[in-house]
Protein backbone atom coordinates (compact mmCIF):
# COMPACT_ATOMS: atom_id res chain seq x y z
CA UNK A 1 0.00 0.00 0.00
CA UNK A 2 3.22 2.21 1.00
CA UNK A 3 4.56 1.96 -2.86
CA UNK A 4 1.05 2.89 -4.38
CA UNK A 5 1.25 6.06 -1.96
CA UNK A 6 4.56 7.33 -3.48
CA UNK A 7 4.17 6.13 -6.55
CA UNK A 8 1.17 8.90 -6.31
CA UNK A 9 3.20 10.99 -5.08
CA UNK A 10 5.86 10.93 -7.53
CA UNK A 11 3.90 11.00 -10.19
CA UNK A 12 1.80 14.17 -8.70
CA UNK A 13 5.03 15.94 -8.32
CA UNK A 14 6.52 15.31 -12.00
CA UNK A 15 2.93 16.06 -13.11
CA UNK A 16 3.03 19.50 -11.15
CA UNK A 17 6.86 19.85 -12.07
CA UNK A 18 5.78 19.88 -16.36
CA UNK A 19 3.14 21.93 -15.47
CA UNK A 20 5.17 24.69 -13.80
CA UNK A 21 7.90 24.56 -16.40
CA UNK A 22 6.83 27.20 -18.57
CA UNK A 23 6.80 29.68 -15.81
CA UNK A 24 10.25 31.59 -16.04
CA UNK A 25 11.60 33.46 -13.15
CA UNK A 26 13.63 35.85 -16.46
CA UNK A 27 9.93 36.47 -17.52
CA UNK A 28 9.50 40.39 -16.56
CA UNK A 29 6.83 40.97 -14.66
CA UNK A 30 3.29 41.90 -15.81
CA UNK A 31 2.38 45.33 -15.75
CA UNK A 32 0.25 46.19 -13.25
CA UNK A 33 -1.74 48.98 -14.64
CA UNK A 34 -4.89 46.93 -12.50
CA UNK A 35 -3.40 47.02 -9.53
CA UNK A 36 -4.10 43.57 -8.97
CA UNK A 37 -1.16 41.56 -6.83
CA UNK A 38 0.87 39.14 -9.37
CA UNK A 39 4.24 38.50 -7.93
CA UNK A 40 6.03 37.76 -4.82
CA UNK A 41 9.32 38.87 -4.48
CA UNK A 42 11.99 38.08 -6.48
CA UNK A 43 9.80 37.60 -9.49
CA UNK A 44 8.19 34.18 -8.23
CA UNK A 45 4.21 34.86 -9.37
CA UNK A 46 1.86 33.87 -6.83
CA UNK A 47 0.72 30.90 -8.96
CA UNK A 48 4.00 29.38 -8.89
CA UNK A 49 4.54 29.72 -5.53
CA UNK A 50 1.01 28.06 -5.05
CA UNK A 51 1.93 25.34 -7.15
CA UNK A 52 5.00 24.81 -5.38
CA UNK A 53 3.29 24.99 -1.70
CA UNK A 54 1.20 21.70 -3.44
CA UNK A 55 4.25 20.22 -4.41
CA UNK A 56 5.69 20.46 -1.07
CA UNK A 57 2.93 19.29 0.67
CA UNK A 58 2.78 16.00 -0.51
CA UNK A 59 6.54 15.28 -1.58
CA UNK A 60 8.01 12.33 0.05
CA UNK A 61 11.10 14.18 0.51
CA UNK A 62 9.31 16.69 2.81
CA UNK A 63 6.62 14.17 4.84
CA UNK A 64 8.25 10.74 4.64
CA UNK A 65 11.46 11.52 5.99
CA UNK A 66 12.56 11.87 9.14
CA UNK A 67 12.79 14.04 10.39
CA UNK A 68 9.83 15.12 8.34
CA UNK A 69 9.26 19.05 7.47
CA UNK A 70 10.12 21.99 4.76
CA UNK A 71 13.72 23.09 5.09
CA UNK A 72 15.25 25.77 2.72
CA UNK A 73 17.50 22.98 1.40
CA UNK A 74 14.98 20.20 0.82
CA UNK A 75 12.84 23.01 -1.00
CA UNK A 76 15.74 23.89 -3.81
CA UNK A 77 16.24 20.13 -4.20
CA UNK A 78 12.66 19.71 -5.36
CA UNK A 79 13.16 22.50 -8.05
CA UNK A 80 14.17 22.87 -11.44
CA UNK A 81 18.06 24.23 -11.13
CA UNK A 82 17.06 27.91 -12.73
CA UNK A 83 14.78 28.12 -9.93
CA UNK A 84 16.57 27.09 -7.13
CA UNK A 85 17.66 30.41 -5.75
CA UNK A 86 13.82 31.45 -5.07
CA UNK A 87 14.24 28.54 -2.05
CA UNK A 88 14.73 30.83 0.37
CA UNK A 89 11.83 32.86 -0.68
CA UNK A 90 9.40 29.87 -0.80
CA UNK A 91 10.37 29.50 2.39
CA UNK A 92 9.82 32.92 4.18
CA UNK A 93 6.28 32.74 2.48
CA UNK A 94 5.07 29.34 3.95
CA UNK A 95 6.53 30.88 7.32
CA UNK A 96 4.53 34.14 6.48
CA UNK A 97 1.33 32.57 5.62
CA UNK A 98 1.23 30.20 9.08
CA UNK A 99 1.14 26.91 7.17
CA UNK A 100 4.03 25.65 8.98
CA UNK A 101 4.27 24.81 12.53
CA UNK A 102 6.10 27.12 14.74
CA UNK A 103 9.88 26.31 16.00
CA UNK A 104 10.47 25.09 19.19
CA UNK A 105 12.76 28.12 19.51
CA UNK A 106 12.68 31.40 17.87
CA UNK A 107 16.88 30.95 17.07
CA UNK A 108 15.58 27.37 14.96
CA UNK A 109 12.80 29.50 13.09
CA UNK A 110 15.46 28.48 9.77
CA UNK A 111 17.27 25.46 11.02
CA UNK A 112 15.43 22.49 11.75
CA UNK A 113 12.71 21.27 9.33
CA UNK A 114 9.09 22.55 10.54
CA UNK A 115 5.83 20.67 9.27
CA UNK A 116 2.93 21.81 7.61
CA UNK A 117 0.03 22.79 10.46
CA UNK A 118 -1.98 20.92 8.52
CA UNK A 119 -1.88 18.06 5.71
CA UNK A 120 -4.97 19.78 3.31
CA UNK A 121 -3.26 21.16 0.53
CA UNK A 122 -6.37 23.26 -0.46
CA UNK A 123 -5.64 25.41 2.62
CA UNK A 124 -2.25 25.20 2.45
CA UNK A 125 -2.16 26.59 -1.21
CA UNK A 126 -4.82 29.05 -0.29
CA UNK A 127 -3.46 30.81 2.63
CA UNK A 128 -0.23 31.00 0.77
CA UNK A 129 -1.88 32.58 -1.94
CA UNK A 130 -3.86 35.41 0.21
CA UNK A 131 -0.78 35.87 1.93
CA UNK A 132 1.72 36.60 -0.77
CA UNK A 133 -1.48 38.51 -2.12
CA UNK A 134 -1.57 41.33 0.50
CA UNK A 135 2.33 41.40 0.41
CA UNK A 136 1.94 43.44 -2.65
């Protein structure tokens, strides 16, 4: 039953993975004459970032090891090298939008892998995206 699990899993993160590989980080932004929110910083739209938050959520390499949780590092492994240096970023917006448990310590906030609050990637992807939404 385990292999059937990350054999979903797999496949739902090289399905997400094609999906999100049109999405350049050189692409210049939109222009905003609307007003309407449609990046994070660094370029990274809010869709991607979305899409990556899914990704996370259910990677095995995030919630089947141990110990389990998002670390910067574990992040930039799970994406495409020309998009690796928005890690970092990814990570101060799941921290931003609350979808990750808080550190035991303030000082570990970026050291030791933290887990999502919750294991509902609808929420997940939509708090992420109303966060990085009134960032803007």
């Amino acid at each position: 039953m385990r292999s059937a699990s990350s054999e979903t899993s797999d496949s739902l993160i090289a399905a997400l993975l094609r999906a999100l590989e049109p999405a350049s980080a050189s692409d210049p932004p939109d222009d905003d004459s609307t007003g309407a929110p449609k990046t994070v910083p660094q370029t990274l739209s809010v869709e991607r970032l979305a899409a990556i938050a899914t990704m996370l959520a259910t990677a095995p390499s995030i919630v089947a090891v141990v110990p389990p949780g998002v670390t910067k590092g574990r992040i930039a492994a799970l994406l495409p090298p020309d998009e690796r240096r928005y890690a970092g970023t990814v990570m101060e917006a799941l921290d931003r939008a609350g979808v990750l448990v808080e550190p035991r310590a303030e000082a570990l906030r970026w050291r030791e892998p933290r887990l999502f609050c919750r294991d509902d990637c609808d929420w997940i992807v939509a708090q992420v995206r109303s966060s990085s939404m009134e960032d803007q």
